[in-house]
C-alpha atoms as a PDB file:
ATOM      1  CA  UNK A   1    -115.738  97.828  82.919  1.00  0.00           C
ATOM      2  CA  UNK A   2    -119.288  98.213  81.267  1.00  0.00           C
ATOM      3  CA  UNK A   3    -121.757  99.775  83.326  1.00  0.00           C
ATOM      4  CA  UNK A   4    -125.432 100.572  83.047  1.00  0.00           C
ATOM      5  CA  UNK A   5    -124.620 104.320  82.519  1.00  0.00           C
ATOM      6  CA  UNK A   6    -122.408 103.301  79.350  1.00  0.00           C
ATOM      7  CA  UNK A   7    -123.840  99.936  77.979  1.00  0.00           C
ATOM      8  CA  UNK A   8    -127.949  99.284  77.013  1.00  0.00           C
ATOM      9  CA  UNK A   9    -129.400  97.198  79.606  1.00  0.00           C
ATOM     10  CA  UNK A  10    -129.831  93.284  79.353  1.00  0.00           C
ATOM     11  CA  UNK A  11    -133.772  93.366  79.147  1.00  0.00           C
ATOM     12  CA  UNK A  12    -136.057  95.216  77.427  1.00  0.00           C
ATOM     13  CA  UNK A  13    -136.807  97.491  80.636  1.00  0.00           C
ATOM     14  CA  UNK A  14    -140.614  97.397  80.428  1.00  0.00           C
ATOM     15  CA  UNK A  15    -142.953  96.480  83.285  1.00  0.00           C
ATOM     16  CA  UNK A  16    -143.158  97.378  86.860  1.00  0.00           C
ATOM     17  CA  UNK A  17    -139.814  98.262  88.453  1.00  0.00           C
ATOM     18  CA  UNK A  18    -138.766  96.134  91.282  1.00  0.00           C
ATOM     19  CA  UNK A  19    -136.608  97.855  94.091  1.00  0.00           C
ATOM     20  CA  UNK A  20    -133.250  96.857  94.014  1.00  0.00           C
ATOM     21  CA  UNK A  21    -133.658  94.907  97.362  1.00  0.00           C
ATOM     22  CA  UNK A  22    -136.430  93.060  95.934  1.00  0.00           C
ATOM     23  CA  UNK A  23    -134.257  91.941  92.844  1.00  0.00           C
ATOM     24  CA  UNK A  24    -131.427  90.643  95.496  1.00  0.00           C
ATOM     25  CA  UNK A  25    -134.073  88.224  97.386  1.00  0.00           C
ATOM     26  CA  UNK A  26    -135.209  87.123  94.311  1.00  0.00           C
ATOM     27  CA  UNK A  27    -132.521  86.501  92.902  1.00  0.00           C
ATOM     28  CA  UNK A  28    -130.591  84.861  96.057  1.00  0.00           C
ATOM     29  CA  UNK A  29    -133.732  82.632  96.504  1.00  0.00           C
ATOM     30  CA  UNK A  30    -132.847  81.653  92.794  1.00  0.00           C
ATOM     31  CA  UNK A  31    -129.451  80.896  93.340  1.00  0.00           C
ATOM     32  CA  UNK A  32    -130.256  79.168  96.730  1.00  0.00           C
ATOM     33  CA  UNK A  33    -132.153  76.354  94.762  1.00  0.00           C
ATOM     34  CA  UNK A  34    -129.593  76.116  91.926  1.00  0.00           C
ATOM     35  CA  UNK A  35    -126.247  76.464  92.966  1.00  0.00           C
ATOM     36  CA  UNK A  36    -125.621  73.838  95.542  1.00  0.00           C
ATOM     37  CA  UNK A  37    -127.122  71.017  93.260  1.00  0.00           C
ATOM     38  CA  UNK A  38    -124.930  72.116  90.225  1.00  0.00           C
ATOM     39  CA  UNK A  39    -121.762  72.122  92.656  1.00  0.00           C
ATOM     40  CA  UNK A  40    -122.549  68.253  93.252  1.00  0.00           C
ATOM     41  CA  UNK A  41    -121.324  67.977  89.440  1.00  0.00           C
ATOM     42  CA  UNK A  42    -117.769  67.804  90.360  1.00  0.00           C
ATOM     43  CA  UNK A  43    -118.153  64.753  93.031  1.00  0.00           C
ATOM     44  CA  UNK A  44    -120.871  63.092  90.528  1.00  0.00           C
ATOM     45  CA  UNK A  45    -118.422  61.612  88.075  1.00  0.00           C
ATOM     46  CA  UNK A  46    -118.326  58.859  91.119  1.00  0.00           C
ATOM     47  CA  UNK A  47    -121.351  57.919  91.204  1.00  0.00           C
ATOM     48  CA  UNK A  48    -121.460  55.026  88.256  1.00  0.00           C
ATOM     49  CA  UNK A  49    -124.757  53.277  89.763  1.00  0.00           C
ATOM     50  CA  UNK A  50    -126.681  56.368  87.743  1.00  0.00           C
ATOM     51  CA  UNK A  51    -128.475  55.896  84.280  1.00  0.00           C
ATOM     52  CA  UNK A  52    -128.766  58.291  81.443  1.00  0.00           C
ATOM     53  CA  UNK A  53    -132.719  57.833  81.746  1.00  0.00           C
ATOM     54  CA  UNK A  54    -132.046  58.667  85.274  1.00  0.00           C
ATOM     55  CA  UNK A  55    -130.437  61.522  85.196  1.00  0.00           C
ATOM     56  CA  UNK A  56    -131.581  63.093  81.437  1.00  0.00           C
ATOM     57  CA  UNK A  57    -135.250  62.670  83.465  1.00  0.00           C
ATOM     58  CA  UNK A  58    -133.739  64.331  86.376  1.00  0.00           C
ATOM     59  CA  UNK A  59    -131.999  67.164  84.637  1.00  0.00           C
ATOM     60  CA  UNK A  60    -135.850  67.531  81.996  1.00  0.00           C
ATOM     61  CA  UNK A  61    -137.765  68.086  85.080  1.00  0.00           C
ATOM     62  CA  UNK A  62    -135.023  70.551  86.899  1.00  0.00           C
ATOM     63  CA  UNK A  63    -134.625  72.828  84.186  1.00  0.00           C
ATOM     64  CA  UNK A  64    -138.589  72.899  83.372  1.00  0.00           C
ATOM     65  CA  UNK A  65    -139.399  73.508  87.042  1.00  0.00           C
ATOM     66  CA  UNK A  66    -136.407  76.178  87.340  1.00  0.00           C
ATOM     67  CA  UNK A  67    -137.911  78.176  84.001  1.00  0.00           C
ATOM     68  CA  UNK A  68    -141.767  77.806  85.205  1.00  0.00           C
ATOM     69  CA  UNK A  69    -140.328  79.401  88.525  1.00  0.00           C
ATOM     70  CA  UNK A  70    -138.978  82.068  86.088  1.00  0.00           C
ATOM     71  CA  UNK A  71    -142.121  82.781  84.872  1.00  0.00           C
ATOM     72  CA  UNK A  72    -143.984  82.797  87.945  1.00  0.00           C
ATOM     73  CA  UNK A  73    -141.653  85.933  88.893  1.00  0.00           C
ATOM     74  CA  UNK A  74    -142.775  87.644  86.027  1.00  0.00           C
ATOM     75  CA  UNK A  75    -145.989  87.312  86.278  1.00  0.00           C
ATOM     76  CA  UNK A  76    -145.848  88.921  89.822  1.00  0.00           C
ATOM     77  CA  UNK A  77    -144.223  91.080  88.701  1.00  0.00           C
ATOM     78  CA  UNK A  78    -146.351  91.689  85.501  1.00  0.00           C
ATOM     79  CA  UNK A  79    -142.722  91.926  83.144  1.00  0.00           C
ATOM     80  CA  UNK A  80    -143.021  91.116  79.578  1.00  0.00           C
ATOM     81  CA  UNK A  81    -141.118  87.677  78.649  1.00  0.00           C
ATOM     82  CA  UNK A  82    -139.064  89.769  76.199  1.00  0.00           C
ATOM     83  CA  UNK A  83    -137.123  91.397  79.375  1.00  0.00           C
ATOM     84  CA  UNK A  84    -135.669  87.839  79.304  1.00  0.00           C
ATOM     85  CA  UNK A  85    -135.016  87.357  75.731  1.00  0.00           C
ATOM     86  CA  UNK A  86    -138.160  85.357  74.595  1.00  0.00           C
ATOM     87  CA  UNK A  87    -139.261  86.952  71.280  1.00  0.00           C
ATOM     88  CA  UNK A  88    -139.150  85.821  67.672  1.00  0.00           C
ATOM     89  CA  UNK A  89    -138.419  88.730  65.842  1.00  0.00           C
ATOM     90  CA  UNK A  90    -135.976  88.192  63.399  1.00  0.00           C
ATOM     91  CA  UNK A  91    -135.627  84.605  64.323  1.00  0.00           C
ATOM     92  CA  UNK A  92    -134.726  83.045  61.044  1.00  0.00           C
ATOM     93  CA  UNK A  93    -131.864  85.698  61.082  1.00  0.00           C
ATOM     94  CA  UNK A  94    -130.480  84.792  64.964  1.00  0.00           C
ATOM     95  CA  UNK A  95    -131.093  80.869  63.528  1.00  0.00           C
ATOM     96  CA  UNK A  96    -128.292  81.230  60.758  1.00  0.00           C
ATOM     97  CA  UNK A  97    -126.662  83.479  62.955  1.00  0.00           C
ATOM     98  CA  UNK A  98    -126.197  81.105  65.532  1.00  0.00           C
ATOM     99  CA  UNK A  99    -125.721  78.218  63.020  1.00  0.00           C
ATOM    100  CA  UNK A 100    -122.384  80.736  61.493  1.00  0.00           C
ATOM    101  CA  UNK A 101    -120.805  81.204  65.511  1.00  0.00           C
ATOM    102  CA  UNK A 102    -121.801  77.712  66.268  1.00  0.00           C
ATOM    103  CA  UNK A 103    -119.005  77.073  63.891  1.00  0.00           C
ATOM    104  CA  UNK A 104    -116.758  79.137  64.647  1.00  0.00           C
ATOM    105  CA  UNK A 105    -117.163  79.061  68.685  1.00  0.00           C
ATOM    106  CA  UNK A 106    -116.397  74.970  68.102  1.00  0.00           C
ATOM    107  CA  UNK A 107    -112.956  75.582  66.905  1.00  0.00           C
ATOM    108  CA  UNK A 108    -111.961  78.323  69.237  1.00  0.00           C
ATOM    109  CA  UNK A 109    -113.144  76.577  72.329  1.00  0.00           C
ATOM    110  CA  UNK A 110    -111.947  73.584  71.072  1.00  0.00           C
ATOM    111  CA  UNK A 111    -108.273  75.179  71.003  1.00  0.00           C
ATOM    112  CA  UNK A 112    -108.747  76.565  74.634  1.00  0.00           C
ATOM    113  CA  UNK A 113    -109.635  73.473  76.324  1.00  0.00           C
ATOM    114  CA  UNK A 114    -106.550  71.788  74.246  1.00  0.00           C
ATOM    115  CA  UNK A 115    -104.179  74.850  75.503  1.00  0.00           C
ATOM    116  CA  UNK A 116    -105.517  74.434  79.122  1.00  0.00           C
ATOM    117  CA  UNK A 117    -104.992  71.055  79.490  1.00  0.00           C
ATOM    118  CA  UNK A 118    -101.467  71.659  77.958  1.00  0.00           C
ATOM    119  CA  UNK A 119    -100.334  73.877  81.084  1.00  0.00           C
ATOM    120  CA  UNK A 120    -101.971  71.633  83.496  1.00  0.00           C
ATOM    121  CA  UNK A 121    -105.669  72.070  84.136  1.00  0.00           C
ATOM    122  CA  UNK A 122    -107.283  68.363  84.579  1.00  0.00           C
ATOM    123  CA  UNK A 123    -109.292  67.124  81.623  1.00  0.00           C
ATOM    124  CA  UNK A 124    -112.850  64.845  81.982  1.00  0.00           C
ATOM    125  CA  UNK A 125    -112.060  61.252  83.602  1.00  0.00           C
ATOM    126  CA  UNK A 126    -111.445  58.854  80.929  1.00  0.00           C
ATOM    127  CA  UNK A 127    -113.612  56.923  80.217  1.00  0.00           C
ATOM    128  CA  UNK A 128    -116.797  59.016  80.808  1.00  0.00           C
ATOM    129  CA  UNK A 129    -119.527  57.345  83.199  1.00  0.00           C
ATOM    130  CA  UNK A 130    -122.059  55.554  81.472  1.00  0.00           C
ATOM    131  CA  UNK A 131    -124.929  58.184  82.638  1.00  0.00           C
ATOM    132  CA  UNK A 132    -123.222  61.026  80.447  1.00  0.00           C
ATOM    133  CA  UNK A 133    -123.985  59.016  77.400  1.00  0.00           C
ATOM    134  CA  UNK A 134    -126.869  57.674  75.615  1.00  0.00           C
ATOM    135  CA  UNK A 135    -126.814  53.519  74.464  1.00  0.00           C
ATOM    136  CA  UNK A 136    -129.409  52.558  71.717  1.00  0.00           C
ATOM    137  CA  UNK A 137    -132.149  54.502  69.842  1.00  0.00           C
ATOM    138  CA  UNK A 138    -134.492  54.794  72.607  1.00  0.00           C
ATOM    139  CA  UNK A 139    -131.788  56.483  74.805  1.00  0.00           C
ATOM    140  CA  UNK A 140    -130.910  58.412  71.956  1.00  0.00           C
ATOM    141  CA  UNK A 141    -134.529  60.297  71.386  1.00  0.00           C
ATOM    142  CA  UNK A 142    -134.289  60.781  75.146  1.00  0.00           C
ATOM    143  CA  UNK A 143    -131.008  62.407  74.438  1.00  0.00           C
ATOM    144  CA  UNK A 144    -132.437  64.447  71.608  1.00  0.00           C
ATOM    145  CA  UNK A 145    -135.488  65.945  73.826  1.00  0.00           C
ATOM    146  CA  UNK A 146    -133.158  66.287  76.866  1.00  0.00           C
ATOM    147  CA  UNK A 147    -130.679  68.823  74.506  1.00  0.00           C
ATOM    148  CA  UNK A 148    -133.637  70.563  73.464  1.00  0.00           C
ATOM    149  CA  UNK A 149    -135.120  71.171  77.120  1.00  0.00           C
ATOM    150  CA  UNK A 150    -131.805  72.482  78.459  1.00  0.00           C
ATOM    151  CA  UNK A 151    -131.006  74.567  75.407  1.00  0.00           C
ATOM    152  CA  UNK A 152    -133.702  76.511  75.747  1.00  0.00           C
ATOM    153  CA  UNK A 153    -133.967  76.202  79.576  1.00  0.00           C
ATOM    154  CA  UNK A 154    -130.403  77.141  80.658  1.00  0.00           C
ATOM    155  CA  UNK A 155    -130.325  80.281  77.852  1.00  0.00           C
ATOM    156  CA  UNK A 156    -133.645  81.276  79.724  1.00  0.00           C
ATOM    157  CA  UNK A 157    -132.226  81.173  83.436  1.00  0.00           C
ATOM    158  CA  UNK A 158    -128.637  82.046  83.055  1.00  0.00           C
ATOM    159  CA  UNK A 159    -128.708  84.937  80.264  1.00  0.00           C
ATOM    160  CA  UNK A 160    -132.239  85.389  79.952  1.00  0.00           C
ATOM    161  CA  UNK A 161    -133.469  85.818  83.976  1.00  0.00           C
ATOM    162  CA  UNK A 162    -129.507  85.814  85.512  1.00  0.00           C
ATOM    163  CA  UNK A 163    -128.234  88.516  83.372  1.00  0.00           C
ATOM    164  CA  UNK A 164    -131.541  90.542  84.432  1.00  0.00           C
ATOM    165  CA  UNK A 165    -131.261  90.435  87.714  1.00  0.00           C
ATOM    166  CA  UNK A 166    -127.818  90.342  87.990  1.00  0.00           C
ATOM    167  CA  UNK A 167    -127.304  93.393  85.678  1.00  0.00           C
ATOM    168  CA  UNK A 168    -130.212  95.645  88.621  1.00  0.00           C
ATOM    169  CA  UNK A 169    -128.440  93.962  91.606  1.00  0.00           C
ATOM    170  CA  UNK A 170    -124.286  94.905  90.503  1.00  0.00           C
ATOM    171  CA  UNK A 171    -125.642  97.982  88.270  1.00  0.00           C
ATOM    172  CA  UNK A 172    -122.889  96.683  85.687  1.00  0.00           C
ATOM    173  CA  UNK A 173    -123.469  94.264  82.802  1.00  0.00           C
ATOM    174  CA  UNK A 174    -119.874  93.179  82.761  1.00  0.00           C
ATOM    175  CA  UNK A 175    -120.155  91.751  86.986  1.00  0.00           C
ATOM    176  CA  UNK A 176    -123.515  89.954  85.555  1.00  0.00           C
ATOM    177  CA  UNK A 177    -122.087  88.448  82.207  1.00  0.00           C
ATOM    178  CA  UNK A 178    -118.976  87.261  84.098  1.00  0.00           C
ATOM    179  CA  UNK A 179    -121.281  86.066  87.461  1.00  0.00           C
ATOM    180  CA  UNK A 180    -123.899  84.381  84.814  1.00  0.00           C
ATOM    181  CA  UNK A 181    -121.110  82.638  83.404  1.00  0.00           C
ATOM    182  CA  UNK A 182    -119.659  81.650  86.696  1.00  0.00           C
ATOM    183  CA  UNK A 183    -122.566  80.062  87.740  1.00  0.00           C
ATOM    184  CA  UNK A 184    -123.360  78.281  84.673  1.00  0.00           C
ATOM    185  CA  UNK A 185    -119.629  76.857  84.385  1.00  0.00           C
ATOM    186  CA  UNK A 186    -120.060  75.265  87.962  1.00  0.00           C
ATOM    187  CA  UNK A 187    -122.714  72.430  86.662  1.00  0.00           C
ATOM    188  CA  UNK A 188    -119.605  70.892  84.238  1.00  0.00           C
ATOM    189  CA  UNK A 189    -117.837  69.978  86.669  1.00  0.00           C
ATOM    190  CA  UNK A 190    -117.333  66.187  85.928  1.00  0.00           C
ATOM    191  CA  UNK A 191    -115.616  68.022  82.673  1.00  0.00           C
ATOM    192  CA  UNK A 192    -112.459  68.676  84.855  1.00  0.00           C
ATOM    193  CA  UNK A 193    -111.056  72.032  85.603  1.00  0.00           C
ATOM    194  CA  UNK A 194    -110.232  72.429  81.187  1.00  0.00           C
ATOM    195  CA  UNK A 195    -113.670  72.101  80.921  1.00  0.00           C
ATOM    196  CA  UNK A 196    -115.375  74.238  83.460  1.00  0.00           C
ATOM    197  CA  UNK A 197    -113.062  77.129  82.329  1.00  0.00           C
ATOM    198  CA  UNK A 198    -113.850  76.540  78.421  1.00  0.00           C
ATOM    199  CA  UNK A 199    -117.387  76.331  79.613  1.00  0.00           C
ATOM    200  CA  UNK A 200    -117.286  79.651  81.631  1.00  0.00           C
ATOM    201  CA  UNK A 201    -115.992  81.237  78.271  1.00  0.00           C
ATOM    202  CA  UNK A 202    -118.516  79.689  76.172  1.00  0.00           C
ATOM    203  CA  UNK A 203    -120.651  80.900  78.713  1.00  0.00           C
ATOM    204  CA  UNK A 204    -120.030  84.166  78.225  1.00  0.00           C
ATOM    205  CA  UNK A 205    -119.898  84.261  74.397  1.00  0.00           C
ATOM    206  CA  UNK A 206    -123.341  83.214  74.802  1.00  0.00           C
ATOM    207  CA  UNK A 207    -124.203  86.311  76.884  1.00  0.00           C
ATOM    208  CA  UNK A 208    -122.805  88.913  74.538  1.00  0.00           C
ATOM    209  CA  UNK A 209    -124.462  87.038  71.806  1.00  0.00           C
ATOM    210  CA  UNK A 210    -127.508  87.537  73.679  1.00  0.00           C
ATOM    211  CA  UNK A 211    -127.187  91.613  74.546  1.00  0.00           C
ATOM    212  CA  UNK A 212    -126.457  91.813  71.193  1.00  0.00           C
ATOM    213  CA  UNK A 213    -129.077  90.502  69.724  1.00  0.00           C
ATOM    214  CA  UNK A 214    -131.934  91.327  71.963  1.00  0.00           C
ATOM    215  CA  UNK A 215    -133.008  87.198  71.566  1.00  0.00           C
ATOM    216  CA  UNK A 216    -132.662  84.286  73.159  1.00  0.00           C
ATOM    217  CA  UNK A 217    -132.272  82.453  70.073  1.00  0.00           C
ATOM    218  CA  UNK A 218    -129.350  82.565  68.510  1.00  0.00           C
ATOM    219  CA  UNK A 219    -127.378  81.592  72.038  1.00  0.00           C
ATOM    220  CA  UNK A 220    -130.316  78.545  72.068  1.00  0.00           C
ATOM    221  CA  UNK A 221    -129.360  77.229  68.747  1.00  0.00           C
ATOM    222  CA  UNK A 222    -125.798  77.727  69.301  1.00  0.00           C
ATOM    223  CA  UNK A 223    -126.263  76.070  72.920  1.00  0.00           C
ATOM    224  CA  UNK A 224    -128.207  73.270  71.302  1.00  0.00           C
ATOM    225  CA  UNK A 225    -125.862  72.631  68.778  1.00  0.00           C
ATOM    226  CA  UNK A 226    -122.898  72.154  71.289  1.00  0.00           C
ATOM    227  CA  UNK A 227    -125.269  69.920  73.166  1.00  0.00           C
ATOM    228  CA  UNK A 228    -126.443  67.838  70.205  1.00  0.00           C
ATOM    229  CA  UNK A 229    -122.602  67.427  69.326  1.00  0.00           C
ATOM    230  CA  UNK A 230    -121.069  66.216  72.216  1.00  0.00           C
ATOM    231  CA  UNK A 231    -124.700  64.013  73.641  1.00  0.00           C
ATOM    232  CA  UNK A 232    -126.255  62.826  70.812  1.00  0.00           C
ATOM    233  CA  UNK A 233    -123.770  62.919  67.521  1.00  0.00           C
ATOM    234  CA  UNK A 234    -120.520  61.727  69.008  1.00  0.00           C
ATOM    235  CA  UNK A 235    -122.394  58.573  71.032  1.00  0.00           C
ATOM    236  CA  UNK A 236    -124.029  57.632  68.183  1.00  0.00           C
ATOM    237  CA  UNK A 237    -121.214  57.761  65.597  1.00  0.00           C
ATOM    238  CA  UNK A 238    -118.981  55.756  68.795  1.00  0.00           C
ATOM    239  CA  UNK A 239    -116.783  58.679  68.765  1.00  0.00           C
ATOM    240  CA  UNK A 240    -117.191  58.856  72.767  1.00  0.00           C
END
């Protein structure tokens, strides 16, 4: 296991140090406004009187009120945003990066997800609700705005601010990658148990992608590219 006596921390480490209590009700206040609502996603595949504008508005204004919460903790707590990954240094290079693993990330999860539904795991109900996919060019900018909002939202909250205060609370970056990717699997839940598991493991890549690079941007564009795939390519093409 990786702890923080062997392994460089998640964040940059600058700013005012909160006690490790203090980190715990912050972070369990966090979790108290996002978890329950992202547990819903495995009864909301029944639900077929939702839109996409409904719920692409719904998930906009979530994810921008969950990352402006974010940043009110930092200012508090007067912490640079680069303890959370926001900084463009060398962001043409974590662009391409994440355009080259983008790639290669496709094919491999693609594999697991095929290999987990082979031994059993349920795969997404067939055909998908309506509200999971965009219908005309209208819909379809919506779409395109809506991948770009939680791109960059959910790689803020669950490896920029999650693996933070995860990382202080456990005192091991392995418990927070693994927790952060927990967490983030549980909104897929319409994706059927293949899915939340390949989506735990993406979730994860996307955290080591992030330690490594110090940036929220290359798990962004890879995150955004996924996104784009699956809500705005595939629809459009009728390939979903």
């Amino acid at each position: 296991m990786v702890t923080r006596a062997n392994a460089p921390t998640v964040g940059a480490g600058t700013g005012p140090q909160l006690s490790w209590r203090e980190q715990l009700l912050e972070v369990a206040v966090f979790l108290f406004l996002i978890v329950p609502s992202m547990v819903f996603s495995f009864f909301v595949v029944q639900q077929t009187r939702l839109s996409f504008v409904l719920v692409a508005l719904s998930t906009i204004f979530r994810d921008l009120g969950l990352v402006a919460l974010i940043l009110f903790f930092l200012w508090r707590n007067r912490e640079p945003l680069t303890n959370i990954g926001w900084t463009l240094r060398n962001v043409w290079t974590d662009v391409s990066l994440g355009v080259g693993l983008f790639i290669s990330t496709f094919f491999a999860l693609g594999w697991l997800e095929s290999v987990l539904r082979a031994i059993g795991l349920s795969a997404p109900a067939a055909p998908l609700p309506s509200f999971l996919s965009p219908a005309g060019p209208i819909q379809a900018l919506l779409a395109f705005v809506l991948v770009v909002v939680v791109a960059t939202a959910e790689e803020t909250i669950f490896r920029g601010y999650l693996l933070l205060r995860l990382e202080a609370v456990s005192q091991s970056t392995t418990v927070a990658v693994i927790l952060s990717a927990v967490i983030f699997s549980l909104g897929h839940g319409y994706e059927g148990g293949a899915g939340v598991v390949t989506v735990g493991v993406m979730g994860v890549i996307f955290a080591l992608v992030y330690i490594w690079r110090r940036s929220l941007v290359a798990p962004i564009t890879m995150h955004f590219l996924q996104d784009f795939l699956a809500i705005v390519l595939l629809p459009l093409l009728g390939l979903r």
